[in-house]
PDB file of N, CA and C in Angstrom:
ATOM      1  N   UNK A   1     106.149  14.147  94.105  1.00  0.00           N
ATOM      2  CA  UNK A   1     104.978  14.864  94.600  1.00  0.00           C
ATOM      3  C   UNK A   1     103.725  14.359  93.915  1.00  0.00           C
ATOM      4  N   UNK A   2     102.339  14.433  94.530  1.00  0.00           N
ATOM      5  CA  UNK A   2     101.250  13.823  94.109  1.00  0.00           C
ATOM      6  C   UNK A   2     100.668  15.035  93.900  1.00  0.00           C
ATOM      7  N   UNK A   3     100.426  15.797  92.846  1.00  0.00           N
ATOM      8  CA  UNK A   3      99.335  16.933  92.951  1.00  0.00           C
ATOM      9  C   UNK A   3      98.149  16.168  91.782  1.00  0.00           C
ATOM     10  N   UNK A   4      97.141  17.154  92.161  1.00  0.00           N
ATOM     11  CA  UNK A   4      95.832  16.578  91.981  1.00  0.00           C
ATOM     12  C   UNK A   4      95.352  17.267  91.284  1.00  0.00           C
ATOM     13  N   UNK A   5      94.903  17.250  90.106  1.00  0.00           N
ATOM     14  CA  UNK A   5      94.445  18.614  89.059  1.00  0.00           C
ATOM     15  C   UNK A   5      93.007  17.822  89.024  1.00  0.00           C
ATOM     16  N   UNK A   6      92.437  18.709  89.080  1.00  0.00           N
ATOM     17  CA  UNK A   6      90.478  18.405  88.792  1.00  0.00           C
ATOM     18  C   UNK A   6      90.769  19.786  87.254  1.00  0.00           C
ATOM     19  N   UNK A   7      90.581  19.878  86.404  1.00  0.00           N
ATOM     20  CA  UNK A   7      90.365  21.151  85.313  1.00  0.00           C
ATOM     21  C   UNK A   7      88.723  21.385  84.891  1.00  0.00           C
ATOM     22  N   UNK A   8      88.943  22.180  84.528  1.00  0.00           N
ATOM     23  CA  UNK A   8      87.447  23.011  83.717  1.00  0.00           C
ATOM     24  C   UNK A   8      86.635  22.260  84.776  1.00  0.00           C
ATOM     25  N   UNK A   9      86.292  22.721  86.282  1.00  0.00           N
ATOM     26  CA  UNK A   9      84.908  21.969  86.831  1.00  0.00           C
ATOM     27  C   UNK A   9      84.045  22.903  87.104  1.00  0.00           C
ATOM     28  N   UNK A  10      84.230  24.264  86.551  1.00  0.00           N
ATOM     29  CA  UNK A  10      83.351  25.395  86.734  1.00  0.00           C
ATOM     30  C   UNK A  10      83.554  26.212  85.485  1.00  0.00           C
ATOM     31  N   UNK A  11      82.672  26.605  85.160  1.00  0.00           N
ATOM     32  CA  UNK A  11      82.373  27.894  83.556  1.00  0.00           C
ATOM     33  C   UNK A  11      81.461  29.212  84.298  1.00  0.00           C
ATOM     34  N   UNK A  12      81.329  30.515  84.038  1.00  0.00           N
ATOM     35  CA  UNK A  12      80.447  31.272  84.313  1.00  0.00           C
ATOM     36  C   UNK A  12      80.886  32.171  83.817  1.00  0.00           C
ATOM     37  N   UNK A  13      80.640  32.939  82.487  1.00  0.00           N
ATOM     38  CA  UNK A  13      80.603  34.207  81.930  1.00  0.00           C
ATOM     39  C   UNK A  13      81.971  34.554  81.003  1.00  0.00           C
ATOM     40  N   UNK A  14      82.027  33.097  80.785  1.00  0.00           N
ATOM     41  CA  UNK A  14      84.179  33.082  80.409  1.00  0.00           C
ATOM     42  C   UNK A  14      85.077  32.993  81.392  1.00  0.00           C
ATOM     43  N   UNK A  15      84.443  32.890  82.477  1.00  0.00           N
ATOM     44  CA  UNK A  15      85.746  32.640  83.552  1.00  0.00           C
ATOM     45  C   UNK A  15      85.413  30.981  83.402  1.00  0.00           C
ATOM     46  N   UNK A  16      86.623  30.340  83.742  1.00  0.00           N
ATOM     47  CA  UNK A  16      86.682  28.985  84.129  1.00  0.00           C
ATOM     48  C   UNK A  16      87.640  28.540  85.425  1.00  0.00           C
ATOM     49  N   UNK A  17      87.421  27.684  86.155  1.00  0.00           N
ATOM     50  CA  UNK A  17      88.076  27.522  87.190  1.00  0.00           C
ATOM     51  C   UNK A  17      88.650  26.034  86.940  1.00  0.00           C
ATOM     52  N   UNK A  18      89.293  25.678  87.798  1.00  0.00           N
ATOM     53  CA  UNK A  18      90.255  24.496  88.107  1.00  0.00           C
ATOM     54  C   UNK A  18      90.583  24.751  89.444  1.00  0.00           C
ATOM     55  N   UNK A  19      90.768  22.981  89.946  1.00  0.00           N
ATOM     56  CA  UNK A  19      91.222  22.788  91.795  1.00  0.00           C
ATOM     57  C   UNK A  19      91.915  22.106  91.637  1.00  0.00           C
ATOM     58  N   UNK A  20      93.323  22.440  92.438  1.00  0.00           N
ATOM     59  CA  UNK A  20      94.651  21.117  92.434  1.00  0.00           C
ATOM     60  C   UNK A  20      94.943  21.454  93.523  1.00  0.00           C
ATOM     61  N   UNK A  21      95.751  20.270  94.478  1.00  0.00           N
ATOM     62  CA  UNK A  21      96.531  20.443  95.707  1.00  0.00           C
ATOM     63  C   UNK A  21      97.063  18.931  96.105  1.00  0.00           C
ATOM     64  N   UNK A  22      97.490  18.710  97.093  1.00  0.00           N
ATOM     65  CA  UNK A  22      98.415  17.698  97.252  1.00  0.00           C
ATOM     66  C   UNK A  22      99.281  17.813  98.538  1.00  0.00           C
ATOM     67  N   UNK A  23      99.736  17.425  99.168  1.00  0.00           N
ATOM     68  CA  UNK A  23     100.214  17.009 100.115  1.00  0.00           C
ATOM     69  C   UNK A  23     102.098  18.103 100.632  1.00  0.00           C
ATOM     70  N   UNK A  24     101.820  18.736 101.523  1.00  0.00           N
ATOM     71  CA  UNK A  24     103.306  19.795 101.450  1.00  0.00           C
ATOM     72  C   UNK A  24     103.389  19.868 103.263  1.00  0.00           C
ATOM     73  N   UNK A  25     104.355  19.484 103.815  1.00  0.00           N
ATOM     74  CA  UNK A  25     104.889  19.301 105.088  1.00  0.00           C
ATOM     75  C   UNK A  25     104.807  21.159 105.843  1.00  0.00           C
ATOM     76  N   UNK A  26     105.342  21.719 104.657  1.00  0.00           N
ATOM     77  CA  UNK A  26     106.399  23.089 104.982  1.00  0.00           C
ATOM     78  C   UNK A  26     106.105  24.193 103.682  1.00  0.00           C
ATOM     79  N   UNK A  27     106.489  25.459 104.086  1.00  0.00           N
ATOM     80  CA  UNK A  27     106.041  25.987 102.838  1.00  0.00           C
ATOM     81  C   UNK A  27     106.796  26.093 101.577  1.00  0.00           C
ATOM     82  N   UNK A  28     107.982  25.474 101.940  1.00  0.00           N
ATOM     83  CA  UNK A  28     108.836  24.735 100.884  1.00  0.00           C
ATOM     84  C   UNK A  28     108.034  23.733  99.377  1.00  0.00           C
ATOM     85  N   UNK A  29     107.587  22.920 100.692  1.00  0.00           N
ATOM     86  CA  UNK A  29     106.342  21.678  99.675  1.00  0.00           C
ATOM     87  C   UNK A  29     105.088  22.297  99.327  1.00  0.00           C
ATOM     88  N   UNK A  30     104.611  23.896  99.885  1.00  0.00           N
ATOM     89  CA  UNK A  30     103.798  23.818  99.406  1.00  0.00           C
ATOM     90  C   UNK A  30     104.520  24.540  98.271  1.00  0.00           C
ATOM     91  N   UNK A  31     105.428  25.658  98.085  1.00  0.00           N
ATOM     92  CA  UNK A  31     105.659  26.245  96.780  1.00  0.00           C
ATOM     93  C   UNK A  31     106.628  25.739  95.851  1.00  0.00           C
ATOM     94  N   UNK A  32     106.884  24.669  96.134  1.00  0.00           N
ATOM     95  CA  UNK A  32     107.153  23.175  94.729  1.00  0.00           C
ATOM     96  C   UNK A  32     106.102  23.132  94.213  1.00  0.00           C
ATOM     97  N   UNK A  33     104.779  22.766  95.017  1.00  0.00           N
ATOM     98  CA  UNK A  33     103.458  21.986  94.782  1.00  0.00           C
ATOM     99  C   UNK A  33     103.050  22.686  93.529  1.00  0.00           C
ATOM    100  N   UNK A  34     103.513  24.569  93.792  1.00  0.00           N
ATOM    101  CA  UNK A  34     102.955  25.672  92.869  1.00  0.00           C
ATOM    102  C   UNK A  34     104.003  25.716  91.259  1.00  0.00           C
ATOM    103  N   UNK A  35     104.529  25.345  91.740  1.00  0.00           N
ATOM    104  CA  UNK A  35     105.971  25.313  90.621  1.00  0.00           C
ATOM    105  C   UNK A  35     105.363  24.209  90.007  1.00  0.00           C
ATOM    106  N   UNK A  36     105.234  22.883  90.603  1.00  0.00           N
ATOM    107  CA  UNK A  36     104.850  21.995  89.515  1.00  0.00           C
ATOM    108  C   UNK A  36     103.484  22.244  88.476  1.00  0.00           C
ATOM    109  N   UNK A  37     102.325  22.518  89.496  1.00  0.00           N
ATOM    110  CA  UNK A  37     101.059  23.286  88.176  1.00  0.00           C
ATOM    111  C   UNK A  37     101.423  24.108  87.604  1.00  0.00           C
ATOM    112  N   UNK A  38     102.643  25.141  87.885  1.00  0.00           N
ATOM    113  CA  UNK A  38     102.428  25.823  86.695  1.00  0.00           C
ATOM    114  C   UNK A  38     103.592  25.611  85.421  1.00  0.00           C
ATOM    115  N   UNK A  39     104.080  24.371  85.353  1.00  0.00           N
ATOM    116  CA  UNK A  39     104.762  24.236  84.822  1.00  0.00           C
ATOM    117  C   UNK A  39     103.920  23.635  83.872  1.00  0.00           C
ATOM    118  N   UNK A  40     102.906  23.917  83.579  1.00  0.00           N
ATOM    119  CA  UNK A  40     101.665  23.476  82.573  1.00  0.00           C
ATOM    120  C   UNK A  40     101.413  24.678  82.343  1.00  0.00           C
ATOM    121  N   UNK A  41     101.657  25.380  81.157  1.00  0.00           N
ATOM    122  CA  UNK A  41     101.728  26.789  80.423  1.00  0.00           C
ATOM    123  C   UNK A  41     100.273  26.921  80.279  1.00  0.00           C
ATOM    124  N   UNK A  42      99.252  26.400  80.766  1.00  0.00           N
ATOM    125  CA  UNK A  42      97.639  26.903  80.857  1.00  0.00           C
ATOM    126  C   UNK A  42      97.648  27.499  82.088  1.00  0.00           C
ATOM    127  N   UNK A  43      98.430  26.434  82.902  1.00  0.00           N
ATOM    128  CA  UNK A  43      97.934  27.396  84.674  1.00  0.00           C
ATOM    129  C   UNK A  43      99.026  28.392  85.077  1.00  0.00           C
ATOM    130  N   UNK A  44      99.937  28.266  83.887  1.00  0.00           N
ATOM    131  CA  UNK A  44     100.680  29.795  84.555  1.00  0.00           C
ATOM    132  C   UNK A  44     100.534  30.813  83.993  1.00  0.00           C
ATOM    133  N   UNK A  45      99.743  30.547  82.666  1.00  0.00           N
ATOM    134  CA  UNK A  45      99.235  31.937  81.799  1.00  0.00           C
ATOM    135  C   UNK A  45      97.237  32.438  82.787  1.00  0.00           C
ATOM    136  N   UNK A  46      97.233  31.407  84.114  1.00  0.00           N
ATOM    137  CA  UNK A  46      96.114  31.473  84.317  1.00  0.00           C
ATOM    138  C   UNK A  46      96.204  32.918  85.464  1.00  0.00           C
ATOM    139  N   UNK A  47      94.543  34.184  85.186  1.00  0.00           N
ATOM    140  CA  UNK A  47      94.613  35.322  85.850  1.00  0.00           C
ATOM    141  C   UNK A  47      94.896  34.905  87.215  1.00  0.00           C
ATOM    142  N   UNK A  48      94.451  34.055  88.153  1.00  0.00           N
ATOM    143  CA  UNK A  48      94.663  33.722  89.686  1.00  0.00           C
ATOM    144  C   UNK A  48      95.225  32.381  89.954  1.00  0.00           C
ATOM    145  N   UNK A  49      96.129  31.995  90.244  1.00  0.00           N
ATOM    146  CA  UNK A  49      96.191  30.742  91.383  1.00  0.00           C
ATOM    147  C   UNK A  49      96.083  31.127  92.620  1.00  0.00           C
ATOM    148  N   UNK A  50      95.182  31.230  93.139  1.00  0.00           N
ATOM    149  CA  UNK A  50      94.841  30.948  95.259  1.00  0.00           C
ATOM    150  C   UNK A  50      95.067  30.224  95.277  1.00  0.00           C
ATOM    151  N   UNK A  51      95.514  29.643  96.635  1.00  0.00           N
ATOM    152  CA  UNK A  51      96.261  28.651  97.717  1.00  0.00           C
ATOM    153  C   UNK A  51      96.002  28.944  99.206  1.00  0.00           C
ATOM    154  N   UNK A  52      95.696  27.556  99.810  1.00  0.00           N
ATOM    155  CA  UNK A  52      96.144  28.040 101.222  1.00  0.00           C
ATOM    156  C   UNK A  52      96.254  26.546 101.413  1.00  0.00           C
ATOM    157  N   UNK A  53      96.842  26.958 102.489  1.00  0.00           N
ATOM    158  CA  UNK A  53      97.254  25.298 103.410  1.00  0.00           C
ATOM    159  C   UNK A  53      97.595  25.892 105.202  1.00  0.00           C
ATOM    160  N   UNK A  54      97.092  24.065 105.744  1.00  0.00           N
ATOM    161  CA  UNK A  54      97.781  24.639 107.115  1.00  0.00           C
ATOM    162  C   UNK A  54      98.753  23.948 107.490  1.00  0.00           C
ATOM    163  N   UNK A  55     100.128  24.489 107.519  1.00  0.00           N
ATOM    164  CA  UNK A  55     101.166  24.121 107.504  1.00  0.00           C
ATOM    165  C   UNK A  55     101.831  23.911 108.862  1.00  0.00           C
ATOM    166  N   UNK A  56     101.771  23.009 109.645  1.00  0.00           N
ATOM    167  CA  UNK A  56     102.439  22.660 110.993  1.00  0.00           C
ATOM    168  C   UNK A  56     101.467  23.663 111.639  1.00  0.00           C
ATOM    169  N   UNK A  57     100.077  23.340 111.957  1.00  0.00           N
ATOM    170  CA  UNK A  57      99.380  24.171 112.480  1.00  0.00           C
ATOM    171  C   UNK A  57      99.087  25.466 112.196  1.00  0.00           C
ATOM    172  N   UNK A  58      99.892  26.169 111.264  1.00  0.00           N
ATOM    173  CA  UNK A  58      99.896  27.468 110.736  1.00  0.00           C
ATOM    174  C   UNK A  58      99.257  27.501 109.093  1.00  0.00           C
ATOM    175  N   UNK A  59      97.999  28.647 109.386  1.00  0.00           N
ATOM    176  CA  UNK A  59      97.608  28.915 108.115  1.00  0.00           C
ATOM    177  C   UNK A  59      98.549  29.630 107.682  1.00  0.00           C
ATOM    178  N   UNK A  60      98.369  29.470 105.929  1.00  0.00           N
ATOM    179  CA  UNK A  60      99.073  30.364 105.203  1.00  0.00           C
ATOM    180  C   UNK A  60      98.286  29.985 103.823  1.00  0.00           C
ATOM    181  N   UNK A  61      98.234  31.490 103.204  1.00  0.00           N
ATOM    182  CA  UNK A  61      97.968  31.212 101.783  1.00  0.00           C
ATOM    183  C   UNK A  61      98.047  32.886 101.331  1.00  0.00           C
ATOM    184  N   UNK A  62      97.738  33.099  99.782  1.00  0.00           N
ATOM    185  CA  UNK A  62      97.948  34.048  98.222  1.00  0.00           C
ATOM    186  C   UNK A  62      97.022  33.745  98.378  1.00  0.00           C
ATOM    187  N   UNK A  63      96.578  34.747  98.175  1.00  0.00           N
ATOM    188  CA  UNK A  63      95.175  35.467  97.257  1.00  0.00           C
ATOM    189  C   UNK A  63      95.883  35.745  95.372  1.00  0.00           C
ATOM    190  N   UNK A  64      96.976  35.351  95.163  1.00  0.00           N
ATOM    191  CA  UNK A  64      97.516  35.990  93.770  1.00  0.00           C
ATOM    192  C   UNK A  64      96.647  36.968  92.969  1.00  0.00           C
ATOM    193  N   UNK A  65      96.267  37.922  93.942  1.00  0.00           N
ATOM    194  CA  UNK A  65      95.256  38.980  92.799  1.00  0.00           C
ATOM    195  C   UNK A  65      93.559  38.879  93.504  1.00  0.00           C
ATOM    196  N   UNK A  66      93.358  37.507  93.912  1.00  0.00           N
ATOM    197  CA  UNK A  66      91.736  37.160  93.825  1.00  0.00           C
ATOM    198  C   UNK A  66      91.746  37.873  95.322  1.00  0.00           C
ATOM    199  N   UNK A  67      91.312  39.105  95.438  1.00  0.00           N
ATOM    200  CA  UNK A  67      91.125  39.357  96.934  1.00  0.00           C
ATOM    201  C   UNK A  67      90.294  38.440  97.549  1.00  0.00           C
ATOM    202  N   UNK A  68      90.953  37.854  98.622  1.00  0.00           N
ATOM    203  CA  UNK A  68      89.874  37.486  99.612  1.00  0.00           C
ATOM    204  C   UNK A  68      89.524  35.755 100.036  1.00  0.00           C
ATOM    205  N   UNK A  69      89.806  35.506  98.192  1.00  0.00           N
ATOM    206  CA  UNK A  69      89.659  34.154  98.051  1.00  0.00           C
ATOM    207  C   UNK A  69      90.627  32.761  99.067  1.00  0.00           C
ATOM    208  N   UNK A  70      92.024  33.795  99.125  1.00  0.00           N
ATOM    209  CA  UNK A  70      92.647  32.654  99.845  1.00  0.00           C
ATOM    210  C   UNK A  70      92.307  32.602 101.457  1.00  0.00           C
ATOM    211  N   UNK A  71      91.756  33.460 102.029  1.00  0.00           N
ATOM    212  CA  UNK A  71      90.913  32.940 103.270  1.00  0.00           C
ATOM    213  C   UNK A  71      89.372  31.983 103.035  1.00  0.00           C
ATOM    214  N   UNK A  72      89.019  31.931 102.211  1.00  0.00           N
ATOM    215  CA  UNK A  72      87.896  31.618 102.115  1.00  0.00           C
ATOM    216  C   UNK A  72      88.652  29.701 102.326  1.00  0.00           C
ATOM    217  N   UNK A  73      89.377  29.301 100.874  1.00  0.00           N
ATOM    218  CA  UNK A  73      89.821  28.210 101.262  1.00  0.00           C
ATOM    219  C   UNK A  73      90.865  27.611 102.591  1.00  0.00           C
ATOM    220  N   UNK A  74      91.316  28.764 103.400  1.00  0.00           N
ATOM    221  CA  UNK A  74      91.949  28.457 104.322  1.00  0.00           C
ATOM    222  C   UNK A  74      90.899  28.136 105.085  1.00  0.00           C
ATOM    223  N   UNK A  75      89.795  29.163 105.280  1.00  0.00           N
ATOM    224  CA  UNK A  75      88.608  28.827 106.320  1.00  0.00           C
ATOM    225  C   UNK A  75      88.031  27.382 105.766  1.00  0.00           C
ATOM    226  N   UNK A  76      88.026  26.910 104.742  1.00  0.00           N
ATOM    227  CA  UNK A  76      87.547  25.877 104.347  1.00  0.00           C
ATOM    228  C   UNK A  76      88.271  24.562 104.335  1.00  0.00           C
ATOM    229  N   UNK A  77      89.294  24.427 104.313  1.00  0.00           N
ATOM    230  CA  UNK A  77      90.456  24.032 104.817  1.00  0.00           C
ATOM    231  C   UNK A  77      90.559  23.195 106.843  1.00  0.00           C
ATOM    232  N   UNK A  78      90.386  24.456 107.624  1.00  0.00           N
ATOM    233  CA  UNK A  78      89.976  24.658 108.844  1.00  0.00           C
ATOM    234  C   UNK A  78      89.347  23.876 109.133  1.00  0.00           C
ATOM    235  N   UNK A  79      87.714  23.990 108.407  1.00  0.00           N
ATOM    236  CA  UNK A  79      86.675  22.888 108.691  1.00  0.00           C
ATOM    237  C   UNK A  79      86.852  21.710 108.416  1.00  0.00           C
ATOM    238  N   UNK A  80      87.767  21.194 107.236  1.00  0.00           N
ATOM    239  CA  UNK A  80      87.529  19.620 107.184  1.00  0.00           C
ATOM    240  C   UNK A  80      88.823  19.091 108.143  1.00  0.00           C
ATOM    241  N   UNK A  81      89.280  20.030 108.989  1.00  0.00           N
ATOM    242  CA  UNK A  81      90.528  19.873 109.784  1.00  0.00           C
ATOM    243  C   UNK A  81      91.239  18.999 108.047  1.00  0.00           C
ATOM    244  N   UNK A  82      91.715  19.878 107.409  1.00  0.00           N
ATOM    245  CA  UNK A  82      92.726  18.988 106.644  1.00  0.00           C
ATOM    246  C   UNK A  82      94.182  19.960 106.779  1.00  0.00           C
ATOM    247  N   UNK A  83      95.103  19.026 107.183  1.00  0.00           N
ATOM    248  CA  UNK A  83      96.178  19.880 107.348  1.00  0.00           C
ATOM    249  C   UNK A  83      97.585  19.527 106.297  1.00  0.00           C
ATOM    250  N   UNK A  84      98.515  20.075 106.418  1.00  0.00           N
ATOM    251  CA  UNK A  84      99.735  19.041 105.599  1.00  0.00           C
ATOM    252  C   UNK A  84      99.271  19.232 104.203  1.00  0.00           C
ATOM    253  N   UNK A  85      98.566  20.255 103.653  1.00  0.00           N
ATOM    254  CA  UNK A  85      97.870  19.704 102.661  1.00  0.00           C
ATOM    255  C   UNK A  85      97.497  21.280 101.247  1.00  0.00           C
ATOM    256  N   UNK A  86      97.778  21.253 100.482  1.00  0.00           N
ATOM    257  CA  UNK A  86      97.885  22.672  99.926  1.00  0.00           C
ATOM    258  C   UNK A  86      96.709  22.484  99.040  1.00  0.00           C
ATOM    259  N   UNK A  87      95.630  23.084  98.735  1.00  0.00           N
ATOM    260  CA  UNK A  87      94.598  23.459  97.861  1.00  0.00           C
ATOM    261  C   UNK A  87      94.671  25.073  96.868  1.00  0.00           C
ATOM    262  N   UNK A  88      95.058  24.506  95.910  1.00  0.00           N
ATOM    263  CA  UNK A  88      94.700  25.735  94.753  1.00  0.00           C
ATOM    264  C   UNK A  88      93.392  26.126  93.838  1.00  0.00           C
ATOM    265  N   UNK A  89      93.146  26.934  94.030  1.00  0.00           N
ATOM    266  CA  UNK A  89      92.093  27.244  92.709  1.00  0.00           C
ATOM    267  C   UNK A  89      92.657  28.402  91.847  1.00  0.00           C
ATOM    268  N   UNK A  90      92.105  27.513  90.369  1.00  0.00           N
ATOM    269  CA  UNK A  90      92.883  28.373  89.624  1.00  0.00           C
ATOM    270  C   UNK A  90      91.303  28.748  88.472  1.00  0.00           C
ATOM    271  N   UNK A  91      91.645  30.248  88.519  1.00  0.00           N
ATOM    272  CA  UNK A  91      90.839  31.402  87.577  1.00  0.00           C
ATOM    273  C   UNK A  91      91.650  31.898  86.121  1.00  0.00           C
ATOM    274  N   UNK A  92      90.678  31.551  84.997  1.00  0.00           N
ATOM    275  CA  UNK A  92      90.946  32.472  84.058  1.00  0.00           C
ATOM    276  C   UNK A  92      89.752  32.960  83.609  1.00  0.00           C
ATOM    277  N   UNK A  93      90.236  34.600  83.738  1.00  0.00           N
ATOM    278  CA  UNK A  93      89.418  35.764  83.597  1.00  0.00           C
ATOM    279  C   UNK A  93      88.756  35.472  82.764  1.00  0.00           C
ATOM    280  N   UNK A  94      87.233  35.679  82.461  1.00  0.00           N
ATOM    281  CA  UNK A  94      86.463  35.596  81.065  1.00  0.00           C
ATOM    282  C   UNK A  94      86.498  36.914  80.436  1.00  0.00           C
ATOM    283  N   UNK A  95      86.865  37.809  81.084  1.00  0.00           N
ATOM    284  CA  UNK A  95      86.143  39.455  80.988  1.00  0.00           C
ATOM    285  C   UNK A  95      85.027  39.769  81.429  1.00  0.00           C
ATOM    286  N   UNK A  96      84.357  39.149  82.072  1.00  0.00           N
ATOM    287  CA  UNK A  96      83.050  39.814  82.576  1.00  0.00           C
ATOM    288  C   UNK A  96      83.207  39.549  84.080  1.00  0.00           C
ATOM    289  N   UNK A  97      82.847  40.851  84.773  1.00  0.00           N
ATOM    290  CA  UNK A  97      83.115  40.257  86.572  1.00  0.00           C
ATOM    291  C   UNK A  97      82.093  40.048  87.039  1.00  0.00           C
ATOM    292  N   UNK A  98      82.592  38.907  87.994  1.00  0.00           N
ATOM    293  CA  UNK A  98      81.321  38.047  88.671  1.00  0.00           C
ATOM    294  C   UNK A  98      80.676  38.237  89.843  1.00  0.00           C
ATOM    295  N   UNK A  99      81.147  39.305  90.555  1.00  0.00           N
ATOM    296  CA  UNK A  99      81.182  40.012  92.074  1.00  0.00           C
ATOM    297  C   UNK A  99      80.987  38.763  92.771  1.00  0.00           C
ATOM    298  N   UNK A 100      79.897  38.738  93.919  1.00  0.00           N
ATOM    299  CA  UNK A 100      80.184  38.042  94.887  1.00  0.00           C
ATOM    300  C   UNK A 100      79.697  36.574  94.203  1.00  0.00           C
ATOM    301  N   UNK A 101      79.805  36.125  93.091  1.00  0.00           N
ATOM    302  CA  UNK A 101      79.493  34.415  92.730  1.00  0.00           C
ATOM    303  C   UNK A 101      81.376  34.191  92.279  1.00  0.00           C
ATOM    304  N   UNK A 102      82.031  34.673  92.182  1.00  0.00           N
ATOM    305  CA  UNK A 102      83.494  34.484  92.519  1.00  0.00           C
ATOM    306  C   UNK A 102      83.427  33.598  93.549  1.00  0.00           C
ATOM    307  N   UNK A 103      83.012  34.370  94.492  1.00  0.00           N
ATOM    308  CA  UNK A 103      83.718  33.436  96.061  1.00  0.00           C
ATOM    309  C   UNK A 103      82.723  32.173  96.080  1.00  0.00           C
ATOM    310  N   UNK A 104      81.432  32.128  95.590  1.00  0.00           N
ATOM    311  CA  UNK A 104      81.090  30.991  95.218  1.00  0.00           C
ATOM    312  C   UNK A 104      81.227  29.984  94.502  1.00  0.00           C
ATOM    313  N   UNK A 105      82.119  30.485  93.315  1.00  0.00           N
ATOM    314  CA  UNK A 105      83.213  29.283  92.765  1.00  0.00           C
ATOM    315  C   UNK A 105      84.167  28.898  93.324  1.00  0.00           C
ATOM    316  N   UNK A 106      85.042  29.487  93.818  1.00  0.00           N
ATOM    317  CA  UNK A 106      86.074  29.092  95.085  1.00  0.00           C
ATOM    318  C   UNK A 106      85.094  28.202  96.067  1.00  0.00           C
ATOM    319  N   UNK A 107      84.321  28.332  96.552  1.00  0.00           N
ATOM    320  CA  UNK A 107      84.061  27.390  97.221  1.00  0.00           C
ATOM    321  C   UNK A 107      83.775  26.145  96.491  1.00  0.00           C
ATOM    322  N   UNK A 108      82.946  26.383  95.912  1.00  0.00           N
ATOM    323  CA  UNK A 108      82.549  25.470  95.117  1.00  0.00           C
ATOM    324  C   UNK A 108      83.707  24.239  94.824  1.00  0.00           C
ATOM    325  N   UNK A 109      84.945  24.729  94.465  1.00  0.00           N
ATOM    326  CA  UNK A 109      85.845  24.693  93.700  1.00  0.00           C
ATOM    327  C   UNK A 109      86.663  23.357  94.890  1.00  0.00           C
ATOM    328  N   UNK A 110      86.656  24.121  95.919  1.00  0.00           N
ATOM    329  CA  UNK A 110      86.985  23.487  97.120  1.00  0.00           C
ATOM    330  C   UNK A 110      86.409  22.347  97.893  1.00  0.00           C
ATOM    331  N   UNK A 111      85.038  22.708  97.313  1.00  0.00           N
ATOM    332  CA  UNK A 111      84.316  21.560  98.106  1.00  0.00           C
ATOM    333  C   UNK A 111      84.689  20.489  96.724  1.00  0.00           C
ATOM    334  N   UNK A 112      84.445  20.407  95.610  1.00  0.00           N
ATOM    335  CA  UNK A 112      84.757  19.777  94.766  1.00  0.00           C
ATOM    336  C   UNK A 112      86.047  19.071  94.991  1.00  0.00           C
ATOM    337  N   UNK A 113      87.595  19.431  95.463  1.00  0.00           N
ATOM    338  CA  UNK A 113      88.391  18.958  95.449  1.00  0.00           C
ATOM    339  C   UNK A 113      88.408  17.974  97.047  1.00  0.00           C
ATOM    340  N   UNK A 114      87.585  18.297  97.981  1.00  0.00           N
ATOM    341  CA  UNK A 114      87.510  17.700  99.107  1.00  0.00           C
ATOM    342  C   UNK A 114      86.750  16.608  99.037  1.00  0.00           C
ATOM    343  N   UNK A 115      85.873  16.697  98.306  1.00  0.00           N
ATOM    344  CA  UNK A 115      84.786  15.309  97.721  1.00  0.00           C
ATOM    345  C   UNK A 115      85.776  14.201  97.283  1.00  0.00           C
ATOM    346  N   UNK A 116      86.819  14.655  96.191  1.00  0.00           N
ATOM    347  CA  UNK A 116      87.399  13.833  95.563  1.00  0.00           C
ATOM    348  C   UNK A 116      88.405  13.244  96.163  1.00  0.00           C
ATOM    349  N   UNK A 117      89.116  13.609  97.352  1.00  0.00           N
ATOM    350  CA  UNK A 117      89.938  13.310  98.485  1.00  0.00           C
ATOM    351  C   UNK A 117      90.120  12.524  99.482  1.00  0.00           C
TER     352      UNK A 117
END
């Protein structure tokens, strides 16, 4: 499997984010894809991994906790028509909440990993 870790590409208030994803046929490949990041004891002690992918034409994704977030990258997802293809963003909590600039790191986060793609 090819997964793609971008780390620390966002900071705001003690939260930090990270974008990984990589290539998954089925939702088999995509939840290997998840097994393999977190088999790096930073991203599985991390508060959120979101995901989405569109899998044989079918969205699917976790929000793991982050309401909301895993439509945001599915909708984002959608637009670059990228399919076959699993995108994570991963959150650790700073303690301070960020209300709606959350979903602006997720994007952020996303467009960042689509640049690099």
């Amino acid at each position: 499997m090819s997964l793609r870790v971008f780390d620390k590409i966002i900071s705001d208030r003690g939260s930090r984010y990270a974008v990984s994803g990589g290539p998954a046929r089925n939702h088999a490949e995509a939840e290997a894809l998840l097994t393999e990041l977190k088999r790096n004891k930073r991203f599985a002690k991390a508060t959120h991994n979101t995901w989405a992918a569109i899998l044989s034409g079918e969205g699917v994704k976790d929000d793991d906790g982050e309401s909301g977030a895993g439509q945001i990258i599915l909708q984002m997802l959608e637009r670059a028509e990228l399919t076959d293809h699993v995108v994570v963003v991963t959150r650790w909590y700073g303690g301070k909440h960020l209300g709606g600039d959350r979903f602006r790191h997720v994007v952020d986060a996303v467009r960042h990993y689509l640049a690099q793609s």
